[in-house]
C-alpha atoms as a PDB file:
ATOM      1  CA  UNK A   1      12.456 -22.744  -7.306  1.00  0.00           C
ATOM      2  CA  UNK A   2      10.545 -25.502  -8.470  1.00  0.00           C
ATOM      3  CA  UNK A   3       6.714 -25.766  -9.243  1.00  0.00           C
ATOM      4  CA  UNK A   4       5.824 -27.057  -6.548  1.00  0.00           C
ATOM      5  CA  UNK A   5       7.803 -24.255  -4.795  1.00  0.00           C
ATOM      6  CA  UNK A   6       5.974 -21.665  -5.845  1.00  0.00           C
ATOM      7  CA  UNK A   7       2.727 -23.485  -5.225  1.00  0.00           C
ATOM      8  CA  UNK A   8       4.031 -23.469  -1.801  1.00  0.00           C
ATOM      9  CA  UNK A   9       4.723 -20.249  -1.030  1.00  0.00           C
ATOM     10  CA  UNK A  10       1.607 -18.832  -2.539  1.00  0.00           C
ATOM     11  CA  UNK A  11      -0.486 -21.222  -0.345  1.00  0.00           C
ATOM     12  CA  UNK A  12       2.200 -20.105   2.538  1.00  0.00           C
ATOM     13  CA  UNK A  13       1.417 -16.199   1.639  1.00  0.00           C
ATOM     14  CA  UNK A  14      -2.717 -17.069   1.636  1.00  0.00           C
ATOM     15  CA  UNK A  15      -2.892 -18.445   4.861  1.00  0.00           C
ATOM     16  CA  UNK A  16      -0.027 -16.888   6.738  1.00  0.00           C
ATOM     17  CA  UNK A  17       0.366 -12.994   7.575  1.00  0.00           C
ATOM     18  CA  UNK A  18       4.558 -13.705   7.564  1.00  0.00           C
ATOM     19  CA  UNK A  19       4.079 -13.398   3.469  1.00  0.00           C
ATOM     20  CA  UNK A  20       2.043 -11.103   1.284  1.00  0.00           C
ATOM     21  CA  UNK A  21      -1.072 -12.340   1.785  1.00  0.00           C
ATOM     22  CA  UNK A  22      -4.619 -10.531   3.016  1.00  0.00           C
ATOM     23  CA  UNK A  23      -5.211 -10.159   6.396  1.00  0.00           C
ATOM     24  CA  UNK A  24      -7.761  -8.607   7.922  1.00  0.00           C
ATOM     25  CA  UNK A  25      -7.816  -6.058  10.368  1.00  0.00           C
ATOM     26  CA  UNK A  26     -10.069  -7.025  13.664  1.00  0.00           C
ATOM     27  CA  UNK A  27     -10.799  -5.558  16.693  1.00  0.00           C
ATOM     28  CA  UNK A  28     -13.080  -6.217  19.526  1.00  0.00           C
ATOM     29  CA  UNK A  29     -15.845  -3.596  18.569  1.00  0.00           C
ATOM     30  CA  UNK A  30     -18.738  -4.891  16.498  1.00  0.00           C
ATOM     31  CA  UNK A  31     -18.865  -0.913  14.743  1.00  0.00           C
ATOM     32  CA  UNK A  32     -17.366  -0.424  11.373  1.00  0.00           C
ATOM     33  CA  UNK A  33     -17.430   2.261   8.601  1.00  0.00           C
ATOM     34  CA  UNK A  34     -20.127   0.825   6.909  1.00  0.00           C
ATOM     35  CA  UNK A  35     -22.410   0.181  10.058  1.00  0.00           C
ATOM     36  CA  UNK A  36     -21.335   3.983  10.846  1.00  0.00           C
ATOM     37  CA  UNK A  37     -22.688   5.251   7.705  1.00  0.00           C
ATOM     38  CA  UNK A  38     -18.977   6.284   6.410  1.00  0.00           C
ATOM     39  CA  UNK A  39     -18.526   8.596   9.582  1.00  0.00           C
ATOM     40  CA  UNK A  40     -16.463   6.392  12.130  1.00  0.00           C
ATOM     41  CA  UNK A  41     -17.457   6.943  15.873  1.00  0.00           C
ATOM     42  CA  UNK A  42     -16.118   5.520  18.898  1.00  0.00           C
ATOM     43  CA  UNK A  43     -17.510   2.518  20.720  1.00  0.00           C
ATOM     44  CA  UNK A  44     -18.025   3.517  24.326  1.00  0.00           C
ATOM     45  CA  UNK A  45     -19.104  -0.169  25.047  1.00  0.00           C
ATOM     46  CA  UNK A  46     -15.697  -1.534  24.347  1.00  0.00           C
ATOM     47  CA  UNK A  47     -13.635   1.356  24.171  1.00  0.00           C
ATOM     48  CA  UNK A  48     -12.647   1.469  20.875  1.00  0.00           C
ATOM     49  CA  UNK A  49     -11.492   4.792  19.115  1.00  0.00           C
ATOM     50  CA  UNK A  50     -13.024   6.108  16.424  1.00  0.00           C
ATOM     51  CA  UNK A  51      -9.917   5.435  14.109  1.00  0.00           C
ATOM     52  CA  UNK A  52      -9.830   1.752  15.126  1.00  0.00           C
ATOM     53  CA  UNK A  53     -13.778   1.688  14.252  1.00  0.00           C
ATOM     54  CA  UNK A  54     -12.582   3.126  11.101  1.00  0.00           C
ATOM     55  CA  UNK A  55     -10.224   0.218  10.170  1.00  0.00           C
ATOM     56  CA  UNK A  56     -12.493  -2.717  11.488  1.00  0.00           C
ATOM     57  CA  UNK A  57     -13.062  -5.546   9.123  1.00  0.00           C
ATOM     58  CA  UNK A  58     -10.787  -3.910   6.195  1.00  0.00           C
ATOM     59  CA  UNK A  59      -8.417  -5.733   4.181  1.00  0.00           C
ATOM     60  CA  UNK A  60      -5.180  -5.082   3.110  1.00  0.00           C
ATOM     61  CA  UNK A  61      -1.621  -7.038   2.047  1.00  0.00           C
ATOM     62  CA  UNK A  62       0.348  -7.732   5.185  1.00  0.00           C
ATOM     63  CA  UNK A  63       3.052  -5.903   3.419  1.00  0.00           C
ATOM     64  CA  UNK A  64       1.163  -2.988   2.688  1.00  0.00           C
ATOM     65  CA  UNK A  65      -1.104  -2.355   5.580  1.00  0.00           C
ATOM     66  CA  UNK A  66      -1.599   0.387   7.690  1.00  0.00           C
ATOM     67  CA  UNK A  67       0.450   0.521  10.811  1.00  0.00           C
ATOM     68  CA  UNK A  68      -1.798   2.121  13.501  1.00  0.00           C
ATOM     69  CA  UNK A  69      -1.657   0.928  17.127  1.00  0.00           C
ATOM     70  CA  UNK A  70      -1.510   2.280  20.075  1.00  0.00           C
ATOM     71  CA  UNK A  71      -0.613   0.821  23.880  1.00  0.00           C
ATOM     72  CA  UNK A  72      -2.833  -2.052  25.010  1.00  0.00           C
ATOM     73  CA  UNK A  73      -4.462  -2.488  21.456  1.00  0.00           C
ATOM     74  CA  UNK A  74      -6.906  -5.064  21.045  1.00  0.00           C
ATOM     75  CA  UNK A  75      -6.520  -4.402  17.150  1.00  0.00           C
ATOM     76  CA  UNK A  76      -4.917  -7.762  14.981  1.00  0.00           C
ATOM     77  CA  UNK A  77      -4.845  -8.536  11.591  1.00  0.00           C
ATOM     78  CA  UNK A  78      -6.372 -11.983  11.083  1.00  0.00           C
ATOM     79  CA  UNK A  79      -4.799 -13.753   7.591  1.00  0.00           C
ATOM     80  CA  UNK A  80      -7.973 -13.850   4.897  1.00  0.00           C
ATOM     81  CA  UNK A  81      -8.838 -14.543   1.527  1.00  0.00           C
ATOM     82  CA  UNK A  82     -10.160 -11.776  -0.409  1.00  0.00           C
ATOM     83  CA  UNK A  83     -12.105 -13.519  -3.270  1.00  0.00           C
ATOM     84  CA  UNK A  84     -14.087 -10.353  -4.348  1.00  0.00           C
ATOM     85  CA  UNK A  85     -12.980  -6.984  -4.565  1.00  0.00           C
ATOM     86  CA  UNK A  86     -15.901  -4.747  -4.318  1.00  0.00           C
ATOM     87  CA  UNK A  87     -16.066  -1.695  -6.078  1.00  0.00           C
ATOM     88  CA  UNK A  88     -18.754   1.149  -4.464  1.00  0.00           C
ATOM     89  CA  UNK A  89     -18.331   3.310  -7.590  1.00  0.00           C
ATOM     90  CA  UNK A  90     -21.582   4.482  -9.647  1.00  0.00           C
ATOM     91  CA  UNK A  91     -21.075   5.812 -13.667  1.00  0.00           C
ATOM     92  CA  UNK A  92     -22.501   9.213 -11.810  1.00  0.00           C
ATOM     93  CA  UNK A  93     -19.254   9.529 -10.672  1.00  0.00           C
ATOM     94  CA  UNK A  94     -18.369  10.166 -14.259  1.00  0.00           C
ATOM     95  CA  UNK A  95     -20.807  11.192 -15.884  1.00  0.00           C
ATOM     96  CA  UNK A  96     -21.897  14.173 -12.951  1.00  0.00           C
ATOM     97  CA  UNK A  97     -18.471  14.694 -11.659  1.00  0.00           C
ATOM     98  CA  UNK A  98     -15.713  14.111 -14.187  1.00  0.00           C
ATOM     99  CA  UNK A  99     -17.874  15.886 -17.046  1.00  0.00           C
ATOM    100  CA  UNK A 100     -19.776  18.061 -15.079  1.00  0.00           C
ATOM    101  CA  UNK A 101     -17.303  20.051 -12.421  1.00  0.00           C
ATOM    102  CA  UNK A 102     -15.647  22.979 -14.326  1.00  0.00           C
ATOM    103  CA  UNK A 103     -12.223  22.055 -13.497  1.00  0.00           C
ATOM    104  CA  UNK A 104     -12.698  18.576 -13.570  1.00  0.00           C
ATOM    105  CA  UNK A 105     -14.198  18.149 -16.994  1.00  0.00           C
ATOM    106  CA  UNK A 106     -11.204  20.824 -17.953  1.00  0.00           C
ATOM    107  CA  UNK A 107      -9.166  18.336 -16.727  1.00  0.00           C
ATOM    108  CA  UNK A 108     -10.630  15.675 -19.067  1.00  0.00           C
ATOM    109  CA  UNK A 109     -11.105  17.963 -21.894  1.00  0.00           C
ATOM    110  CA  UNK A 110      -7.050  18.300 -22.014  1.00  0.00           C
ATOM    111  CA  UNK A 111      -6.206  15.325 -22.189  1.00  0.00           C
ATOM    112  CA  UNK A 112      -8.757  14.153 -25.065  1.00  0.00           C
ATOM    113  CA  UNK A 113     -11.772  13.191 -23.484  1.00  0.00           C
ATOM    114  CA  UNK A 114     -15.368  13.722 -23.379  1.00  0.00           C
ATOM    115  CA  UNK A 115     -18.707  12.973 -21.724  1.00  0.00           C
ATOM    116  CA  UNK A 116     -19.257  10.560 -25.052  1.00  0.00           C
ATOM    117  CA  UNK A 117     -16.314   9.083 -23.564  1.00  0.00           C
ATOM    118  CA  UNK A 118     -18.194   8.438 -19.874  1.00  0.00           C
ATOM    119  CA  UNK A 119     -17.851   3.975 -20.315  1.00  0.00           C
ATOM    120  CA  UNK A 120     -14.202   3.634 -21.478  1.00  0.00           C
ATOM    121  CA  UNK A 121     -13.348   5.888 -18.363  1.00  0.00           C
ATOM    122  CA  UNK A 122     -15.140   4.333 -16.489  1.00  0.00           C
ATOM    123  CA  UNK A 123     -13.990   0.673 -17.426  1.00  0.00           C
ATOM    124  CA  UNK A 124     -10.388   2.055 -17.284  1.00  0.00           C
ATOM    125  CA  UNK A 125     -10.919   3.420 -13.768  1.00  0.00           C
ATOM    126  CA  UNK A 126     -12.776  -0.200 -12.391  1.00  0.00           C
ATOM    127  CA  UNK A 127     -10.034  -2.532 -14.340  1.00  0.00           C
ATOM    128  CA  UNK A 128      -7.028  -0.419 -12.764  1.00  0.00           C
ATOM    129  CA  UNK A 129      -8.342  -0.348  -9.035  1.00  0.00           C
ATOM    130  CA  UNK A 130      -9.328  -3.837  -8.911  1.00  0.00           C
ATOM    131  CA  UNK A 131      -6.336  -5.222 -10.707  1.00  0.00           C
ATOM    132  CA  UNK A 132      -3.664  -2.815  -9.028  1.00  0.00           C
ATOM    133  CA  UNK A 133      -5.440  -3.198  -5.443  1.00  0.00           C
ATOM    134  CA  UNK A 134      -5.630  -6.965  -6.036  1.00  0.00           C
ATOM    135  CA  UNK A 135      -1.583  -7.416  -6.229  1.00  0.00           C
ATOM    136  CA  UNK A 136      -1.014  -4.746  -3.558  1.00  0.00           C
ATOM    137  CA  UNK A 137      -0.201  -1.752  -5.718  1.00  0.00           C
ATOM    138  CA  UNK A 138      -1.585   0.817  -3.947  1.00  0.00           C
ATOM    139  CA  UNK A 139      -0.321   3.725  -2.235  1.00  0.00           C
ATOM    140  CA  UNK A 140      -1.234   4.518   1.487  1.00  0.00           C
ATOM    141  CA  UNK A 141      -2.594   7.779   2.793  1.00  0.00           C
ATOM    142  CA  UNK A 142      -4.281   9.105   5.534  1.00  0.00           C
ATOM    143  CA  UNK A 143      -6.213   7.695   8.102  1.00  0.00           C
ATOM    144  CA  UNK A 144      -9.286   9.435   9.405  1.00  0.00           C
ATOM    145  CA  UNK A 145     -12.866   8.978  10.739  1.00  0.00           C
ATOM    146  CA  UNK A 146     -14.063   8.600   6.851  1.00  0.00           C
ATOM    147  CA  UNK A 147     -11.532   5.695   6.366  1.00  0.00           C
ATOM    148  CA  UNK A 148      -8.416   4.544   5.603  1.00  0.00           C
ATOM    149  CA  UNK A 149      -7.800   6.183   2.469  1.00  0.00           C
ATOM    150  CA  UNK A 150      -5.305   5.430  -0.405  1.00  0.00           C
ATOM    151  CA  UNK A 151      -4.654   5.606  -3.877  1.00  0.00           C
ATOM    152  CA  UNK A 152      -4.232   3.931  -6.959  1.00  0.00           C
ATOM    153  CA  UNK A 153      -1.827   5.412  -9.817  1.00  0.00           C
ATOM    154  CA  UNK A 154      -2.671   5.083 -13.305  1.00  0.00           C
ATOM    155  CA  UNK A 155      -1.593   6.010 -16.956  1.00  0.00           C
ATOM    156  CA  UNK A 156      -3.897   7.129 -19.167  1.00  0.00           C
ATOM    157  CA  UNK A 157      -2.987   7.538 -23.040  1.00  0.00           C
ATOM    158  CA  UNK A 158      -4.119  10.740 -24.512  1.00  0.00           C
ATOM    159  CA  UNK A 159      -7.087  10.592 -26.986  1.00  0.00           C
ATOM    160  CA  UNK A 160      -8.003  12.603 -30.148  1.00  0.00           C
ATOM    161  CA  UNK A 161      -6.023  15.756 -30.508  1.00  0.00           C
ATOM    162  CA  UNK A 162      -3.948  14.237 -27.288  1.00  0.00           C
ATOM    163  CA  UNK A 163      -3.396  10.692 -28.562  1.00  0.00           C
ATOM    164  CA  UNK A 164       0.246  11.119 -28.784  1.00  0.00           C
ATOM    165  CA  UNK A 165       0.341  12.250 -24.915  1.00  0.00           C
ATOM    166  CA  UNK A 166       0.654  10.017 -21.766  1.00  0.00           C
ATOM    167  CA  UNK A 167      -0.976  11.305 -18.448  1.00  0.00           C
ATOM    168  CA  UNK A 168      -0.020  10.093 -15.279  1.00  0.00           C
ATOM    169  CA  UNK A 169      -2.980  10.253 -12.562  1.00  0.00           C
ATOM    170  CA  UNK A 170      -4.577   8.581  -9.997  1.00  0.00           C
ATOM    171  CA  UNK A 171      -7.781   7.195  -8.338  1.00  0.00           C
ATOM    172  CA  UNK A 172      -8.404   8.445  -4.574  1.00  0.00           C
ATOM    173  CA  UNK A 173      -9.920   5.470  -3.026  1.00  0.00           C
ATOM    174  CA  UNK A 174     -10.964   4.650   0.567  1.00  0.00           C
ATOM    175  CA  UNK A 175     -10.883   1.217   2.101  1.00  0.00           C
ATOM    176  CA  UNK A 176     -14.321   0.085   3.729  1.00  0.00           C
ATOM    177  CA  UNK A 177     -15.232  -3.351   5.248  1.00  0.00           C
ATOM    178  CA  UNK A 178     -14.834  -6.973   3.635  1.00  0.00           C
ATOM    179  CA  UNK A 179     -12.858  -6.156   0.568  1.00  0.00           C
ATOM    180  CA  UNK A 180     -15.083  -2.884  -0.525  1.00  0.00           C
ATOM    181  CA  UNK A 181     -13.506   0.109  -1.971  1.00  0.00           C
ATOM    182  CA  UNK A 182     -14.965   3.474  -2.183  1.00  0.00           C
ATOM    183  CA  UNK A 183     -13.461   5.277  -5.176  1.00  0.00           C
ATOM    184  CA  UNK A 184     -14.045   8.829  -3.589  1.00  0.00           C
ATOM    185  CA  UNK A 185     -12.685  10.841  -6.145  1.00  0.00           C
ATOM    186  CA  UNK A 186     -12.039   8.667 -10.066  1.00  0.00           C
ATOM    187  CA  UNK A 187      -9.427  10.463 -11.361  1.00  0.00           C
ATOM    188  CA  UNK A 188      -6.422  13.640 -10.613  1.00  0.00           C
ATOM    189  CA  UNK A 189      -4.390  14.518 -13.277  1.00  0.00           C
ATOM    190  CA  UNK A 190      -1.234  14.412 -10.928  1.00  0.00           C
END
């Protein structure tokens, strides 16, 4: 394949759901999770369930979308560009969650790390969902009325006592309107 080729298909995958490119997933109902408040409910004025409230307006990779439809579905995924991925993840998850929860800061403690170590974790944990989400390298889960959720796997080197040591975890993230990601729980030592 030439250059021009390539340049090609990648305009071909941007603007067409046939390829890997974003689409969007739209439905007739103007509720969403984030107009919900994170708890999906159903739309009585145009019949929408609460599940397809909970997937309005989110964006995925045509290849690696979820699949949930139902007879006479007025659901479609609409091809997009997602210019900004949104991350709705505060340090507290780190610093009063990862360090702070018995087992999770046990968790942390094995493999090397501590609350001094609260902004390369969470750098680590905003780089590898952004990057891996952004070429389509997540893994879906389960859909309920708090979201699509999936997650995001991750290696993370050992440090002090454990630098010699690889971990492999992951980031449990749920998908919310527009490009936004909710990392609901940072990290699990898998």
């Amino acid at each position: 394949m030439g250059m021009f080729d390539d340049i090609n298909e990648i305009i071909k995958n941007l603007f067409s759901i046939n390829g890997n490119g974003w689409v969007k997933r739209k439905n007739i109902s103007s509720l969403n999770l984030e107009n919900c408040y994170g708890v999906a409910t159903s739309d009585e004025w145009t019949r929408t369930c609460e599940l397809f409230v909970a997937l309005n307006e989110t964006i995925f990779k045509n290849n690696n979308k979820p699949d949930y439809y139902h007879s006479n579905c007025k659901c479609k995924n609409l091809p997009t560009i997602l210019t900004n991925i949104i991350l709705d993840f505060s340090m507290d998850k780190i610093e009063k969650y990862l360090f702070i929860n018995e087992n999770k800061n046990k968790m942390m403690n094995s493999m090397g790390y501590f609350f001094e170590d609260s902004d390369d974790v969470y750098k680590t944990i905003s780089n590898t969902t952004q990057k891996k989400f952004n070429n389509g390298n997540y893994i879906l889960g389960n859909l309920s009325i708090h979201g699509q959720h999936f997650k995001i796997e991750l290696i993370i080197n050992g440090k002090r006592e454990h630098s010699n040591n690889i971990y492999k975890c992951h980031i449990g993230c749920i998908a919310w309107p527009n490009g936004k990601i909710k990392i609901a729980t940072p990290l699990i030592k898998d």
